[in-house]
N, C-alpha and C. Protein backbone atom coordinates (compact mmCIF):
# COMPACT_ATOMS: atom_id res chain seq x y z
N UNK A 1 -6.91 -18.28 -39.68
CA UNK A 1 -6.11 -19.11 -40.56
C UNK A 1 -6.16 -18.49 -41.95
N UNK A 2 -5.42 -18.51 -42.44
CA UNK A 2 -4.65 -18.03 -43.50
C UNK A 2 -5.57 -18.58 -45.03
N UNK A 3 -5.37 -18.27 -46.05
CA UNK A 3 -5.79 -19.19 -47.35
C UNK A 3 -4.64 -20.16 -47.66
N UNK A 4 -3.38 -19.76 -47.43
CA UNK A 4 -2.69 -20.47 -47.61
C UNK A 4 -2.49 -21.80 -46.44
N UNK A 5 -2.68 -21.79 -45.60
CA UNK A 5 -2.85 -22.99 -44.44
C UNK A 5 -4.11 -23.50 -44.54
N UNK A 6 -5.06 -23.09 -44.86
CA UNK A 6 -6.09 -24.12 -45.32
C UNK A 6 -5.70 -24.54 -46.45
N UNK A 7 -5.43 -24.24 -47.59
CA UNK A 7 -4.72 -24.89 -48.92
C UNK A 7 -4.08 -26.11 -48.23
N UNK A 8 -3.34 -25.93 -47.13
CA UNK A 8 -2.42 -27.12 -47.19
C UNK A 8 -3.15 -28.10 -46.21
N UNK A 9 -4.09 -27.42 -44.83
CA UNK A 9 -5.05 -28.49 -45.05
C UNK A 9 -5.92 -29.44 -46.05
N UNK A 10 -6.06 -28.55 -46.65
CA UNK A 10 -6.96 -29.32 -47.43
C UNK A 10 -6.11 -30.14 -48.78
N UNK A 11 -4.87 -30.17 -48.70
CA UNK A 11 -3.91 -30.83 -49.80
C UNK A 11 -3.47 -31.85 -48.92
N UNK A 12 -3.56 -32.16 -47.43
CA UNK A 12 -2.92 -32.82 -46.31
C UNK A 12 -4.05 -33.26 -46.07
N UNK A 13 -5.28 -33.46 -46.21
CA UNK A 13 -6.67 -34.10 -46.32
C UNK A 13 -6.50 -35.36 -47.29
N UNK A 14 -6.19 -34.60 -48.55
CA UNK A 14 -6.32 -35.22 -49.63
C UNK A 14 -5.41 -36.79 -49.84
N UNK A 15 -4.03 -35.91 -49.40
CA UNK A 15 -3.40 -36.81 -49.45
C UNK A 15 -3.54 -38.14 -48.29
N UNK A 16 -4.14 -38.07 -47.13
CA UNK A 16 -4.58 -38.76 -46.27
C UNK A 16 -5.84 -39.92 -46.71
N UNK A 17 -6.52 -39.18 -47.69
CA UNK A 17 -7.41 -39.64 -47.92
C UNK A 17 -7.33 -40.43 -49.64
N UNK A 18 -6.30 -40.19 -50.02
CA UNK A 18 -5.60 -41.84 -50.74
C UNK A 18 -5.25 -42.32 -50.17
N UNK A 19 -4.48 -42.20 -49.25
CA UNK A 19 -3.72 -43.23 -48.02
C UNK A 19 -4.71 -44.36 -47.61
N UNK A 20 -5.60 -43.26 -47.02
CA UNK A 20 -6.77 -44.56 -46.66
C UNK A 20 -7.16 -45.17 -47.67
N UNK A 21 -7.40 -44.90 -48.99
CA UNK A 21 -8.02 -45.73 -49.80
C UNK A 21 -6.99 -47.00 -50.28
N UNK A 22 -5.72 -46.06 -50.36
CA UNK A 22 -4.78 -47.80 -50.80
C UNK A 22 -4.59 -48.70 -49.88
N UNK A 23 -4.82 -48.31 -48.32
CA UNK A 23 -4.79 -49.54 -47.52
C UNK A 23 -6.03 -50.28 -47.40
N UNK A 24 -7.22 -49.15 -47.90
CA UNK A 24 -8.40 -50.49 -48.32
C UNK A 24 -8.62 -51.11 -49.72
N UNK A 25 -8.12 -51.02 -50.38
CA UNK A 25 -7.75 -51.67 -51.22
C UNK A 25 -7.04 -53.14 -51.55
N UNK A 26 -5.66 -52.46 -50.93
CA UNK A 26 -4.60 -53.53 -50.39
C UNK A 26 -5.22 -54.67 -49.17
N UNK A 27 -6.19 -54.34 -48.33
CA UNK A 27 -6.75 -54.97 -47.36
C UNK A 27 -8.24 -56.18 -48.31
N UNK A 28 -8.67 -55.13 -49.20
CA UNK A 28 -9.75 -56.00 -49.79
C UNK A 28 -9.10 -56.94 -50.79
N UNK A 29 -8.05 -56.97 -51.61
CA UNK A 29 -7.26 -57.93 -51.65
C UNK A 29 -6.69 -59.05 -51.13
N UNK A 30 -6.44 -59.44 -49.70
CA UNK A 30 -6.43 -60.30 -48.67
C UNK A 30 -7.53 -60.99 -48.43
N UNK A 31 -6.72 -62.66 -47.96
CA UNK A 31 -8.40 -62.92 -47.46
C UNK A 31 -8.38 -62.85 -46.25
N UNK A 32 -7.15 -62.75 -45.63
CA UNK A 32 -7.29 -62.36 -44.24
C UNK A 32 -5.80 -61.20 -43.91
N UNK A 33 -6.64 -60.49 -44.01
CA UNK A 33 -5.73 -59.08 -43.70
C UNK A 33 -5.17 -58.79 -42.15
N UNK A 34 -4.12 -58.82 -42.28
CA UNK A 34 -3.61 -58.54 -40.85
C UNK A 34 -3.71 -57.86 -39.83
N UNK A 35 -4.13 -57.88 -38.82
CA UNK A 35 -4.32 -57.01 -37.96
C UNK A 35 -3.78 -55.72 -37.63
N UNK A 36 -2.14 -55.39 -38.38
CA UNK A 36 -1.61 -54.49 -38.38
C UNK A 36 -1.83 -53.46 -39.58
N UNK A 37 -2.77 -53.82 -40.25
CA UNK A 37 -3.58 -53.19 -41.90
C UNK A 37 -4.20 -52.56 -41.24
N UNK A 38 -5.21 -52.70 -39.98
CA UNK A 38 -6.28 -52.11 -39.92
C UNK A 38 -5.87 -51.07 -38.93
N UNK A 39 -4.87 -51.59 -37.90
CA UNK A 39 -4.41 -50.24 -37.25
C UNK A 39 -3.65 -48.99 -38.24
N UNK A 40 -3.10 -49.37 -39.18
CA UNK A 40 -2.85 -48.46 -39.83
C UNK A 40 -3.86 -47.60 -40.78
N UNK A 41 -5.24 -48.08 -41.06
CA UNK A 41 -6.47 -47.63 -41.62
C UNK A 41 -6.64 -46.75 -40.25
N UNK A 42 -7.03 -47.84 -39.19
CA UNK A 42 -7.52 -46.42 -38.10
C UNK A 42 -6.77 -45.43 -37.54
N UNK A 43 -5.53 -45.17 -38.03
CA UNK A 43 -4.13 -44.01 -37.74
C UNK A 43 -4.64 -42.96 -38.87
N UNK A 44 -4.68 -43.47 -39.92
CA UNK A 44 -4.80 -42.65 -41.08
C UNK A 44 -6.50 -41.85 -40.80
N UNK A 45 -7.81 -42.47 -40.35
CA UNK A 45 -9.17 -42.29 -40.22
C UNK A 45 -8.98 -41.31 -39.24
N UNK A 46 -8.30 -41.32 -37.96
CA UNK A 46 -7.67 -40.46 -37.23
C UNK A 46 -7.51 -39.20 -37.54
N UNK A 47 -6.74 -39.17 -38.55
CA UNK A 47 -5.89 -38.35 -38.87
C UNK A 47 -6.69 -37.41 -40.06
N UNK A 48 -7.38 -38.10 -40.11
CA UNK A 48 -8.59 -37.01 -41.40
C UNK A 48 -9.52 -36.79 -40.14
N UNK A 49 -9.61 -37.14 -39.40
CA UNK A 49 -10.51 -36.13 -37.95
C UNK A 49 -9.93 -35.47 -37.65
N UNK A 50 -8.72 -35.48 -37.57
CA UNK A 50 -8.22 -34.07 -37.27
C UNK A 50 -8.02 -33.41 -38.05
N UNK A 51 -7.29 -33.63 -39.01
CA UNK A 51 -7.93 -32.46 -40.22
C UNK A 51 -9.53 -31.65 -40.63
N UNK A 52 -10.04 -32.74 -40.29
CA UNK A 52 -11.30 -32.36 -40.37
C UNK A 52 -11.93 -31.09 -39.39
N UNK A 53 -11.78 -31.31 -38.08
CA UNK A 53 -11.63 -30.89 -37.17
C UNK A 53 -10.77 -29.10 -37.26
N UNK A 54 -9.83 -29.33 -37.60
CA UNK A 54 -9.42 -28.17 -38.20
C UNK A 54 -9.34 -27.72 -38.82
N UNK A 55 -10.16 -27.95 -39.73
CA UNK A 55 -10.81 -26.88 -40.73
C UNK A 55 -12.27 -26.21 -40.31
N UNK A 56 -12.85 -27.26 -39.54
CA UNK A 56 -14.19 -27.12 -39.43
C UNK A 56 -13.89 -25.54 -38.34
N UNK A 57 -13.00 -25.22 -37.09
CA UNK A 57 -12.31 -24.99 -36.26
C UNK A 57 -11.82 -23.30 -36.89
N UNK A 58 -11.46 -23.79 -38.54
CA UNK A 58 -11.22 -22.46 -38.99
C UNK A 58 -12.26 -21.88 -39.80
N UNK A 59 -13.04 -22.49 -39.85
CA UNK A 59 -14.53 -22.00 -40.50
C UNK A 59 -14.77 -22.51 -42.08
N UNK A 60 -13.59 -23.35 -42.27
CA UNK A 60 -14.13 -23.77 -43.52
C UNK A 60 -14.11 -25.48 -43.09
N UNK A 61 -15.17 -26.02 -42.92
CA UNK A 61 -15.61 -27.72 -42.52
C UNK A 61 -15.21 -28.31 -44.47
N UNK A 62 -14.93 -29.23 -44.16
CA UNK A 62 -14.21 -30.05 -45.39
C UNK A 62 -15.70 -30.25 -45.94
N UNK A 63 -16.16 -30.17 -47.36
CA UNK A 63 -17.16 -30.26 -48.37
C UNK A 63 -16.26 -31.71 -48.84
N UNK A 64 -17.02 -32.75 -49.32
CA UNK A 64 -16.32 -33.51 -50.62
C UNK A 64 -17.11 -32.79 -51.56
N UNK A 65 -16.31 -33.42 -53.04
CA UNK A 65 -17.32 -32.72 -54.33
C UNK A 65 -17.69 -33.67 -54.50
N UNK A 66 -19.14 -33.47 -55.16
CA UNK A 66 -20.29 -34.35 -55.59
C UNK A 66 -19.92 -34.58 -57.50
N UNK A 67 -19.93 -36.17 -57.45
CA UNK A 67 -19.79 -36.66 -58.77
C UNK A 67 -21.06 -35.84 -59.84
């Protein structure tokens, strides 16, 4: 894999991984969040395993940065 296809993994991570955060957000806002919130959290959680997965796959495994 390329530098440039991990770039876009890892920009296709990122962006996955606001995704998940505004639907928990939007969910911790509710007092009872719909059942169709959370399938869409676990589509998106999904979906950063596989990203994950393929990076790890191309030898670079996803690091977060440390605050």
């Amino acid at each position: 894999m390329n530098a440039s296809e991990l770039k876009d993994l890892t920009g296709a991570r990122a962006a996955l991984s606001r995704q998940r955060n505004a639907i928990a957000r939007r969910m911790a806002g509710i007092d009872l969040a719909p059942v169709s919130m959370a399938e869409d959290l676990t589509r998106v959680l999904l979906a950063i395993e596989a990203v994950d997965r393929a990076l790890a796959d191309a030898g670079q495994p996803f690091m977060a940065a440390e605050d």
